[in-house]
PDB file of N, CA and C in Angstrom:
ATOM      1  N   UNK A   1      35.546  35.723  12.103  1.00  0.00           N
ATOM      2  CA  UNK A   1      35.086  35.331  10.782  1.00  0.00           C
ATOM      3  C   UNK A   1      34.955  33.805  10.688  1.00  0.00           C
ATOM      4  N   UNK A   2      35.660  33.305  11.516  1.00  0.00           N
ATOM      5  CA  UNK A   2      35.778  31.419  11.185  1.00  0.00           C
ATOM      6  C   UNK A   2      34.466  31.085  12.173  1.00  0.00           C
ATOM      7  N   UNK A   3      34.515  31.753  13.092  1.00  0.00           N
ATOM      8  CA  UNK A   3      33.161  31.474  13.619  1.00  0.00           C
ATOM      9  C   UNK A   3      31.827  31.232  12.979  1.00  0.00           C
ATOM     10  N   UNK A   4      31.645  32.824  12.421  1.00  0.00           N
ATOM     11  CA  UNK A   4      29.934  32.985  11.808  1.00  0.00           C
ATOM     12  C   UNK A   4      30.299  31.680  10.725  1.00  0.00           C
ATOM     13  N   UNK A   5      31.665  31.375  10.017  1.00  0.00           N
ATOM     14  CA  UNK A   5      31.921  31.072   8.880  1.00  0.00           C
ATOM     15  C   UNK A   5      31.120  29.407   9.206  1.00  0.00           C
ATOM     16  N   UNK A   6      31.698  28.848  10.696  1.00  0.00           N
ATOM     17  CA  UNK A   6      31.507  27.499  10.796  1.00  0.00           C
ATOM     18  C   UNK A   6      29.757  27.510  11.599  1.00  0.00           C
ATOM     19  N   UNK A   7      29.520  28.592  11.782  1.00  0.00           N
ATOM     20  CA  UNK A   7      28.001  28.531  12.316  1.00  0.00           C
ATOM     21  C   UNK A   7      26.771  28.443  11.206  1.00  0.00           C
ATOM     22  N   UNK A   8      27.584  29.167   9.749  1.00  0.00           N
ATOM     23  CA  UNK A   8      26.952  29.163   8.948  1.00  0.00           C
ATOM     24  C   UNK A   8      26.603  27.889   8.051  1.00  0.00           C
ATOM     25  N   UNK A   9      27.886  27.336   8.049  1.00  0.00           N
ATOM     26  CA  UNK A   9      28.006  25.829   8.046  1.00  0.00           C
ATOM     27  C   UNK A   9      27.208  24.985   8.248  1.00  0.00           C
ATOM     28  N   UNK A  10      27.116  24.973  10.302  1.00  0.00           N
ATOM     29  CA  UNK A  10      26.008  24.159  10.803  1.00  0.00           C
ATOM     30  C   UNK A  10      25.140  24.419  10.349  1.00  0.00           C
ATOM     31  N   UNK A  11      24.288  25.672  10.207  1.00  0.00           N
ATOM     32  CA  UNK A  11      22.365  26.298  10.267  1.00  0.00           C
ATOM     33  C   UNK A  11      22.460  25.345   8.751  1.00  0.00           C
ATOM     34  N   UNK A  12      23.262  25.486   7.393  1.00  0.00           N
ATOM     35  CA  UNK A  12      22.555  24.803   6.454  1.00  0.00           C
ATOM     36  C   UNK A  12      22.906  23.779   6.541  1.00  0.00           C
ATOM     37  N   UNK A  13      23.607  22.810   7.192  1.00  0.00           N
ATOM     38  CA  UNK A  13      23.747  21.384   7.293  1.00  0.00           C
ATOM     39  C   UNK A  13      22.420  21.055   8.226  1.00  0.00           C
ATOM     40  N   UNK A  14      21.833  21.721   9.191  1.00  0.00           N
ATOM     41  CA  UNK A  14      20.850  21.024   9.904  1.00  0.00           C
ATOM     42  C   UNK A  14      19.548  21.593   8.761  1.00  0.00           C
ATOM     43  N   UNK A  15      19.674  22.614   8.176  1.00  0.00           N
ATOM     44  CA  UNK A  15      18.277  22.895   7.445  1.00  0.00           C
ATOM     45  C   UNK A  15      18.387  21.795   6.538  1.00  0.00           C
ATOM     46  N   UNK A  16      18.976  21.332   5.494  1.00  0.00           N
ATOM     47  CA  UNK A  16      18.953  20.121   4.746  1.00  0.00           C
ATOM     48  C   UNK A  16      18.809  19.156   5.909  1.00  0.00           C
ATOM     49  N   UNK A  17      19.132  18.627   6.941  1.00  0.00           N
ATOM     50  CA  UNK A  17      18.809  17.499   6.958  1.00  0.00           C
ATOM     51  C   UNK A  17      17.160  17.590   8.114  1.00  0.00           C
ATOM     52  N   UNK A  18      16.621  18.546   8.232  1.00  0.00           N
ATOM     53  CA  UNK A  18      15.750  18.552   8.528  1.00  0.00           C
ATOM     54  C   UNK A  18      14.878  18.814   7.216  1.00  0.00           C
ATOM     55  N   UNK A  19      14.827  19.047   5.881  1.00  0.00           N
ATOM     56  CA  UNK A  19      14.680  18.684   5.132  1.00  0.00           C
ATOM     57  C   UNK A  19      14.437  17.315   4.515  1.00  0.00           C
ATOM     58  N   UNK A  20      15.184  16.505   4.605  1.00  0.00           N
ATOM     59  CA  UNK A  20      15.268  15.501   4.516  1.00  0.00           C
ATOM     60  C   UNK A  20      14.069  13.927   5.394  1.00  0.00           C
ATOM     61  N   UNK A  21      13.863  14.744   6.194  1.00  0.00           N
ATOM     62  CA  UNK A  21      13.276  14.001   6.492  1.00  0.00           C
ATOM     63  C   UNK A  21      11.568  14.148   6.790  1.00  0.00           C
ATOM     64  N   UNK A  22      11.163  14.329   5.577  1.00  0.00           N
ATOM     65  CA  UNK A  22       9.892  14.570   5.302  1.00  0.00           C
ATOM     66  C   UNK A  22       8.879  13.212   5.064  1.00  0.00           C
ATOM     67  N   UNK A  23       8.179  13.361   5.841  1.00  0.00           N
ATOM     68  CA  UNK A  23       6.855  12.263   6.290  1.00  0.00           C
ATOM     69  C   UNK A  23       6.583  11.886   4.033  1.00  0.00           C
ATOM     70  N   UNK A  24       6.159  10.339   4.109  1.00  0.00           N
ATOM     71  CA  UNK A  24       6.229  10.088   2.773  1.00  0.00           C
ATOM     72  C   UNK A  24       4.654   9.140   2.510  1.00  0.00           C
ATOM     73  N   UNK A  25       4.126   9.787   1.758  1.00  0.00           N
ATOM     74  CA  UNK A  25       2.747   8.845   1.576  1.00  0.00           C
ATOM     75  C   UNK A  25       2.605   8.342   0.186  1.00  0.00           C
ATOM     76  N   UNK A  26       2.643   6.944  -0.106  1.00  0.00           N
ATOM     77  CA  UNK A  26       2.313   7.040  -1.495  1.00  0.00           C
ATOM     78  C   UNK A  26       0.247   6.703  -1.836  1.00  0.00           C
ATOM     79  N   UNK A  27       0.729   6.119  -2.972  1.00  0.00           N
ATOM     80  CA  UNK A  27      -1.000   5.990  -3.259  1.00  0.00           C
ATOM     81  C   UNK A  27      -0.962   4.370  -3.399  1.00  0.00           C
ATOM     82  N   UNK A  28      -1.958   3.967  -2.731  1.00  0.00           N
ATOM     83  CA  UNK A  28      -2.174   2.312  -1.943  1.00  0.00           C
ATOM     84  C   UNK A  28      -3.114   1.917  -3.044  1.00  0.00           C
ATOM     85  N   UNK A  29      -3.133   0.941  -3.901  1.00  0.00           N
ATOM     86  CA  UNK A  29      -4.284   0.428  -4.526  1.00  0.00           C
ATOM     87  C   UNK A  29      -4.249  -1.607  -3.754  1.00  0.00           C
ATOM     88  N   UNK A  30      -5.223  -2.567  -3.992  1.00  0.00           N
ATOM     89  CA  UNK A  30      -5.636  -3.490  -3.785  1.00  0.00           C
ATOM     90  C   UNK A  30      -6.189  -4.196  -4.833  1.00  0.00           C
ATOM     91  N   UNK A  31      -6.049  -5.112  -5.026  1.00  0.00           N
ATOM     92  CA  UNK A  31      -6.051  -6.658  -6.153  1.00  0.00           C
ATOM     93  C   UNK A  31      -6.207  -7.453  -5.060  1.00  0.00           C
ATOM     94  N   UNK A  32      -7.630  -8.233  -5.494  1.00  0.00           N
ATOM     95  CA  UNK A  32      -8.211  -9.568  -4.720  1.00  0.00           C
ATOM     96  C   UNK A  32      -7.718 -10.791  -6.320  1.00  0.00           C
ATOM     97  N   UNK A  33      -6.949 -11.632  -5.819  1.00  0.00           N
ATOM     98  CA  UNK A  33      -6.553 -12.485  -6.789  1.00  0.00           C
ATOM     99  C   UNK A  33      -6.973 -13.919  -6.173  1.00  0.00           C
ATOM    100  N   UNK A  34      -7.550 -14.571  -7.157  1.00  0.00           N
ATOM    101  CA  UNK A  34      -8.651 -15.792  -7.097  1.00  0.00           C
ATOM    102  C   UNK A  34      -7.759 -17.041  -7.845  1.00  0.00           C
ATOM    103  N   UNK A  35      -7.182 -17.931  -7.171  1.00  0.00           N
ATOM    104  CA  UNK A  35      -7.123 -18.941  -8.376  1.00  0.00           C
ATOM    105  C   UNK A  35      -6.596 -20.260  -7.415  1.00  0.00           C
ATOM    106  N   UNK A  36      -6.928 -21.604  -8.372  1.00  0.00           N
ATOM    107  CA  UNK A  36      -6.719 -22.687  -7.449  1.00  0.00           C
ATOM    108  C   UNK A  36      -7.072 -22.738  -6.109  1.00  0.00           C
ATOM    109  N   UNK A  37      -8.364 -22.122  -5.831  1.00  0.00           N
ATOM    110  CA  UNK A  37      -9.279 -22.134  -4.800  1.00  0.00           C
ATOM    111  C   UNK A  37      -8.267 -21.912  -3.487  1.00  0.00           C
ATOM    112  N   UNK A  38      -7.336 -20.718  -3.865  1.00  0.00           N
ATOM    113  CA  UNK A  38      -6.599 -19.848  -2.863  1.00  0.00           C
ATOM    114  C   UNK A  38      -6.965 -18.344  -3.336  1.00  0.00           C
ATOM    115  N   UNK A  39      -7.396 -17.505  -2.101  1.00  0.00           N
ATOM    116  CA  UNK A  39      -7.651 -16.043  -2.529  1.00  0.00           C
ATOM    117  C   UNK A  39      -6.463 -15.498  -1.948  1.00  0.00           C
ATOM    118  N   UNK A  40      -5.875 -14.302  -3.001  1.00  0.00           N
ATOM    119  CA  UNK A  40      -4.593 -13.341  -2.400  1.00  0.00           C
ATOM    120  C   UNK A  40      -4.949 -11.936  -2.448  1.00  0.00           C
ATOM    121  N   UNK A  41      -4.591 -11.909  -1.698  1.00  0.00           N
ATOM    122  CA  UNK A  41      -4.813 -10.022  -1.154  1.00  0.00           C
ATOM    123  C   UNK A  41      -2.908  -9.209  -2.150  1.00  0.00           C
ATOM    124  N   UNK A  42      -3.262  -8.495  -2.875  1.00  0.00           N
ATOM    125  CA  UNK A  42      -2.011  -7.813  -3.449  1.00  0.00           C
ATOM    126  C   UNK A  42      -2.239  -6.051  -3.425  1.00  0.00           C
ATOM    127  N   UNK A  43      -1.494  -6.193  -2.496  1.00  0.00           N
ATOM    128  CA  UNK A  43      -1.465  -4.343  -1.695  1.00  0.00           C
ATOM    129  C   UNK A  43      -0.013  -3.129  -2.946  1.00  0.00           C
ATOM    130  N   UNK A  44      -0.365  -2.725  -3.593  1.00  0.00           N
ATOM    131  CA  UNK A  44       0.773  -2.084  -4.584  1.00  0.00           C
ATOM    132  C   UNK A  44       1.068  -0.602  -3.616  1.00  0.00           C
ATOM    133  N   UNK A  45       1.824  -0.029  -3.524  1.00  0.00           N
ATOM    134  CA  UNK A  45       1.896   1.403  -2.696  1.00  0.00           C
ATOM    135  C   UNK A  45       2.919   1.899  -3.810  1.00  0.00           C
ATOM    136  N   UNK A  46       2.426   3.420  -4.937  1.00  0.00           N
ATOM    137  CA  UNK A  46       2.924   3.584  -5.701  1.00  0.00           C
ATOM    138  C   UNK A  46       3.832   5.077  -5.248  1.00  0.00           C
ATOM    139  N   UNK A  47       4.355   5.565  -5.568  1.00  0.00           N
ATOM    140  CA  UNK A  47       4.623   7.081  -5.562  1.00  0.00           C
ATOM    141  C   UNK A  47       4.234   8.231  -6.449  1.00  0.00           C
ATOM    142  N   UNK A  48       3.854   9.402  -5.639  1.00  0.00           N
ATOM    143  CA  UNK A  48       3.102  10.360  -6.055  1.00  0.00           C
ATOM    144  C   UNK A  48       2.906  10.759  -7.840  1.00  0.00           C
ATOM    145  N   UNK A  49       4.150  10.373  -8.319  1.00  0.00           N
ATOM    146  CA  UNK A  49       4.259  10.294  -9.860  1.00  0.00           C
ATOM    147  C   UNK A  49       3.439   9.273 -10.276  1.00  0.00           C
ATOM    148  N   UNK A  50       2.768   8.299  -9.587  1.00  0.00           N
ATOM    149  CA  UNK A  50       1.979   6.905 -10.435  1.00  0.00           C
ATOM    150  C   UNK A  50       2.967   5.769 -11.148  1.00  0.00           C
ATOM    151  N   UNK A  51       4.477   5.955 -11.326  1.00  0.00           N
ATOM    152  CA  UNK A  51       5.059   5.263 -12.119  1.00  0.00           C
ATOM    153  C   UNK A  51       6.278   4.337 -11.351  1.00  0.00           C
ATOM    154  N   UNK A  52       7.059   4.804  -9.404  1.00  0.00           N
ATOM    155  CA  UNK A  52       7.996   4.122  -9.561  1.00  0.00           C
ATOM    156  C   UNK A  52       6.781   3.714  -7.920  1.00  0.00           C
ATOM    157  N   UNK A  53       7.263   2.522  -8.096  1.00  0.00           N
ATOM    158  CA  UNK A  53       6.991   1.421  -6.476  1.00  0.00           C
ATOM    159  C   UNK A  53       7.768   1.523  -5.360  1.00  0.00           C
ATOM    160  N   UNK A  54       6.590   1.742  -4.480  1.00  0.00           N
ATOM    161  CA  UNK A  54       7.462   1.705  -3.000  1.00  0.00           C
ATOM    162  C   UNK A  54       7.540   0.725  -3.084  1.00  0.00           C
ATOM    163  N   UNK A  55       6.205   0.152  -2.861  1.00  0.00           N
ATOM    164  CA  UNK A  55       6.475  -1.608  -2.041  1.00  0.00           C
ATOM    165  C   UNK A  55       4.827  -2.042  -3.295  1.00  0.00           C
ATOM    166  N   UNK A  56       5.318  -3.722  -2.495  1.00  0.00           N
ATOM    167  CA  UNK A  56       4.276  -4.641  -3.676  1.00  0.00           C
ATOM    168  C   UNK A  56       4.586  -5.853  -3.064  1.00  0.00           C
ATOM    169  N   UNK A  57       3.360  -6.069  -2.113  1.00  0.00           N
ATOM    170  CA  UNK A  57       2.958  -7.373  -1.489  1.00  0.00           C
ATOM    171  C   UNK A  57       2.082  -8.485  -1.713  1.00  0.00           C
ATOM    172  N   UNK A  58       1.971  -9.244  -2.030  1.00  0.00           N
ATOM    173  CA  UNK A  58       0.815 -10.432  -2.333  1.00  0.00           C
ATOM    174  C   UNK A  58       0.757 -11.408  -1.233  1.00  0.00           C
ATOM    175  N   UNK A  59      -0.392 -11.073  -0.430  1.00  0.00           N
ATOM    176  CA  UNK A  59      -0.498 -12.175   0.590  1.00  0.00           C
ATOM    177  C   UNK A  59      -1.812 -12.680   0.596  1.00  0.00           C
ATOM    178  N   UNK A  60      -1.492 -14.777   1.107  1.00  0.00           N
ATOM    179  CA  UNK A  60      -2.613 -15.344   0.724  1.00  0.00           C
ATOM    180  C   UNK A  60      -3.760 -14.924   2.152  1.00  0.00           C
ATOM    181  N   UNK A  61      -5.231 -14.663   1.813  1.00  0.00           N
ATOM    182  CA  UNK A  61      -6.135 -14.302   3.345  1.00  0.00           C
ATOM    183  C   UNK A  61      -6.774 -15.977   3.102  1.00  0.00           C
ATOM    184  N   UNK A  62      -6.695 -16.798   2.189  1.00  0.00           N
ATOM    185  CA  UNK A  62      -7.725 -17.826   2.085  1.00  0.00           C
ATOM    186  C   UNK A  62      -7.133 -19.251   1.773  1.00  0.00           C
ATOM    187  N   UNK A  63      -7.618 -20.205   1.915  1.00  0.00           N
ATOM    188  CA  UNK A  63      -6.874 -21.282   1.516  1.00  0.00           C
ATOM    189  C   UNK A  63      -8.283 -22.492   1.479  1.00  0.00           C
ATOM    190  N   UNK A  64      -8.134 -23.273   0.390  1.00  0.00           N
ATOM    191  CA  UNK A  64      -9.138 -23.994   0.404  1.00  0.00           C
ATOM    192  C   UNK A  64     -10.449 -23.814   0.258  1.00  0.00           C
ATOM    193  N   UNK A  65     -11.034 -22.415  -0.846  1.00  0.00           N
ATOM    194  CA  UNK A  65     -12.376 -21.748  -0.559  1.00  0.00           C
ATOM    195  C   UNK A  65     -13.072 -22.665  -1.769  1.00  0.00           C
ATOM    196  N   UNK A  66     -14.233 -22.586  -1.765  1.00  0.00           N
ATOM    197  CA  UNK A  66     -15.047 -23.176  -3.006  1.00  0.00           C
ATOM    198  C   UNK A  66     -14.740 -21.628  -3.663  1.00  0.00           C
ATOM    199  N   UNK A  67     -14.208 -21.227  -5.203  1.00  0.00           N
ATOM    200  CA  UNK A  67     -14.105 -19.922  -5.465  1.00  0.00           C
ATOM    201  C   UNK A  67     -15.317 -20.158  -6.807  1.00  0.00           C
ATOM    202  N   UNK A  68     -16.343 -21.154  -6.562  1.00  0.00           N
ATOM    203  CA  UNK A  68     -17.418 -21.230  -8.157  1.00  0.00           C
ATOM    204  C   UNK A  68     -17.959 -20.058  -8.141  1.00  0.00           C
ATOM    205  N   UNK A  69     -17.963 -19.343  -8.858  1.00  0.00           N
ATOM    206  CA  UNK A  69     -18.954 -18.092  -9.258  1.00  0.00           C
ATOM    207  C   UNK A  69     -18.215 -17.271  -8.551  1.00  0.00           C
ATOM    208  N   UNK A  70     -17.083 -16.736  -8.656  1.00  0.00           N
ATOM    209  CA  UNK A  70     -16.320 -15.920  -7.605  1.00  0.00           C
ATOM    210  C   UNK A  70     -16.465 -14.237  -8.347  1.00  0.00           C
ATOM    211  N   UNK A  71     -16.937 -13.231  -7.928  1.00  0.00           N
ATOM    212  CA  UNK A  71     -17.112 -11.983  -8.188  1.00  0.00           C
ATOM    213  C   UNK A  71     -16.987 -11.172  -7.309  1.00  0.00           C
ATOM    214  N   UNK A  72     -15.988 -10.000  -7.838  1.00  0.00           N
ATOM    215  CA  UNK A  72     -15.446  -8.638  -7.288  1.00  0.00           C
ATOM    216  C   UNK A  72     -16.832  -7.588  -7.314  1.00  0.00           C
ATOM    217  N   UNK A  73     -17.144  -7.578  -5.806  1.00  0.00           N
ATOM    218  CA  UNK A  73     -19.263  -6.662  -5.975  1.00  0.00           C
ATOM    219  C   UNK A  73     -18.365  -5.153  -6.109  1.00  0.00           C
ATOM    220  N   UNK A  74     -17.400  -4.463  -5.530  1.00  0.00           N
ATOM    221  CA  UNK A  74     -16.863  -2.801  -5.195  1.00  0.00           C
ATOM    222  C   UNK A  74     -16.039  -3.368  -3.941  1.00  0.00           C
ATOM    223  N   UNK A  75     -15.553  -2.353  -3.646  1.00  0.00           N
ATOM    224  CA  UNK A  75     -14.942  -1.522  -2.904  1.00  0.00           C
ATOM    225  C   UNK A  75     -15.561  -0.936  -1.826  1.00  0.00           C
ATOM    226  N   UNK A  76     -15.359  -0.834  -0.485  1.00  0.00           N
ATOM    227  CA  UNK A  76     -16.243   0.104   0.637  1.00  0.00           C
ATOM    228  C   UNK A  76     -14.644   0.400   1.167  1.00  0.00           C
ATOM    229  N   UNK A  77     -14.863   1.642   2.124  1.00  0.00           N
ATOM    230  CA  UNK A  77     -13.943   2.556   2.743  1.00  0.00           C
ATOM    231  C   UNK A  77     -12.730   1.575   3.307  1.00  0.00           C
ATOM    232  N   UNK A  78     -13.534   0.326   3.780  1.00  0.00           N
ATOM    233  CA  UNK A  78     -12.611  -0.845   5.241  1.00  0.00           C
ATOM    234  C   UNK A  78     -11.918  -1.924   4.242  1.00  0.00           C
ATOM    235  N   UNK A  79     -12.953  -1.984   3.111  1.00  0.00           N
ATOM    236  CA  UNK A  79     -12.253  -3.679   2.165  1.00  0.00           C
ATOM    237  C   UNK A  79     -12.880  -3.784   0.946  1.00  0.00           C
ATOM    238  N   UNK A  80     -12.957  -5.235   0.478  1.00  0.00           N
ATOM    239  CA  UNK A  80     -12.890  -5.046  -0.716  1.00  0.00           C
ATOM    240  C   UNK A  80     -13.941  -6.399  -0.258  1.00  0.00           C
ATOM    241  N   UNK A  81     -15.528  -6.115  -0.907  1.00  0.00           N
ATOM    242  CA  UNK A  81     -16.889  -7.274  -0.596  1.00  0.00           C
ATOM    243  C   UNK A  81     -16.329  -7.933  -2.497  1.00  0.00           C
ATOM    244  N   UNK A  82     -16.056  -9.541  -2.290  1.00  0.00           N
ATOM    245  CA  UNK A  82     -16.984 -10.119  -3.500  1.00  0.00           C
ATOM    246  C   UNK A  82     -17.903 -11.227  -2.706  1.00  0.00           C
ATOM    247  N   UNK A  83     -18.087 -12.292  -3.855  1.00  0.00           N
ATOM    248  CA  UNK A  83     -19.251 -13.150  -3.566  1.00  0.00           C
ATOM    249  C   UNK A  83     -18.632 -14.472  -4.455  1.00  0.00           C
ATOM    250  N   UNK A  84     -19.447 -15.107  -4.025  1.00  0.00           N
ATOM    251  CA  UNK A  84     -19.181 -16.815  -4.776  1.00  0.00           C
ATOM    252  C   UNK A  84     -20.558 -17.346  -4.760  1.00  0.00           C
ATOM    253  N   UNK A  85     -20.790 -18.280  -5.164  1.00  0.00           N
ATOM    254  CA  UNK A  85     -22.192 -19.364  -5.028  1.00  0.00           C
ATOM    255  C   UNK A  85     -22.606 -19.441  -3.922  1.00  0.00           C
ATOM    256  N   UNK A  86     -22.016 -19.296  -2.768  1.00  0.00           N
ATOM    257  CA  UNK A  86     -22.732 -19.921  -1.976  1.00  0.00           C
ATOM    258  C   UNK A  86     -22.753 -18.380  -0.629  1.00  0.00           C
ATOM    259  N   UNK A  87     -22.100 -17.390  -0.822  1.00  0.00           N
ATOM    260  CA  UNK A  87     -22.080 -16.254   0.367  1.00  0.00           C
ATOM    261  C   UNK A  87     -21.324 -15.021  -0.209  1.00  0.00           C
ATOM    262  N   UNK A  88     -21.485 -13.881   0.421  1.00  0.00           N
ATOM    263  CA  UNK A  88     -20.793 -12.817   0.221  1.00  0.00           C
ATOM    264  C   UNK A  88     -20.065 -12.559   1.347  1.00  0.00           C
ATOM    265  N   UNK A  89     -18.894 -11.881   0.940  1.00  0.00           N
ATOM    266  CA  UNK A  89     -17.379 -11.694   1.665  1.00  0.00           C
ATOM    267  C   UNK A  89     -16.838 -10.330   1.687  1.00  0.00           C
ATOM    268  N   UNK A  90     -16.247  -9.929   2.887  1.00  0.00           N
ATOM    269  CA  UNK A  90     -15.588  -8.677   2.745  1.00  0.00           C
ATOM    270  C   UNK A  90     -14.342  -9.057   3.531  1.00  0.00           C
ATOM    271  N   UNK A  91     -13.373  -8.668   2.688  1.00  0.00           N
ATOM    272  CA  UNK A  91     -12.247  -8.649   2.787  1.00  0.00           C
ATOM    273  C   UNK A  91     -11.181  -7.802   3.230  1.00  0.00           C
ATOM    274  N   UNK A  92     -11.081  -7.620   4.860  1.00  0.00           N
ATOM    275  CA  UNK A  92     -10.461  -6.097   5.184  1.00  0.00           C
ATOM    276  C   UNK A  92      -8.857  -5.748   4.371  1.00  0.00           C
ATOM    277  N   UNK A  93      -8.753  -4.408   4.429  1.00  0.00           N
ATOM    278  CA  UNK A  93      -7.614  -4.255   3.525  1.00  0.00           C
ATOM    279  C   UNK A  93      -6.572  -4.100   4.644  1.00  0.00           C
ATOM    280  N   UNK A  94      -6.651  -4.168   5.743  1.00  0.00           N
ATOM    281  CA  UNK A  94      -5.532  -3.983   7.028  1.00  0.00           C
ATOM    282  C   UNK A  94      -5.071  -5.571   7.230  1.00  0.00           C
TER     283      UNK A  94
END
């Protein structure tokens, strides 16, 4: 009886913790932030509810840009294209 008793033990101690360790994806959005002619890339990774944060990074990709006429054109699959006065830009999200 102490046997099955402590075997039974193990099987649900390993089913919870194989449980436990379930692959985790949240939902990734991107903010191109423009100011003092520095551009920042801000990566948010939310959880499946929309309301608590994995993570929330702001990193600068630019330094020193002319940002006159600076506009967000969309979104494509790889980055995020705007434009300024003088060229258009795509901005990978990796």
């Amino acid at each position: 009886m102490r046997k099955s008793g402590f075997l039974l033990f193990l099987l649900l101690l390993f089913s919870i913790k194989a449980d436990a360790s379930y692959c985790y994806s949240g939902i990734t959005s991107y903010k191109v932030i423009a100011e003092d002619s520095k551009l920042f890339l801000r990566t948010t990774v939310k959880d499946g509810n929309r309301i608590s944060y994995i993570s929330d990074e702001t990193v600068m990709v630019a330094d020193d840009i002319d940002l006159s006429g600076f506009e967000i054109v969309g979104e494509i699959e790889d980055g995020i294209v705007f434009s300024t006065d003088k060229a258009y830009y795509i901005l990978t999200k990796n």
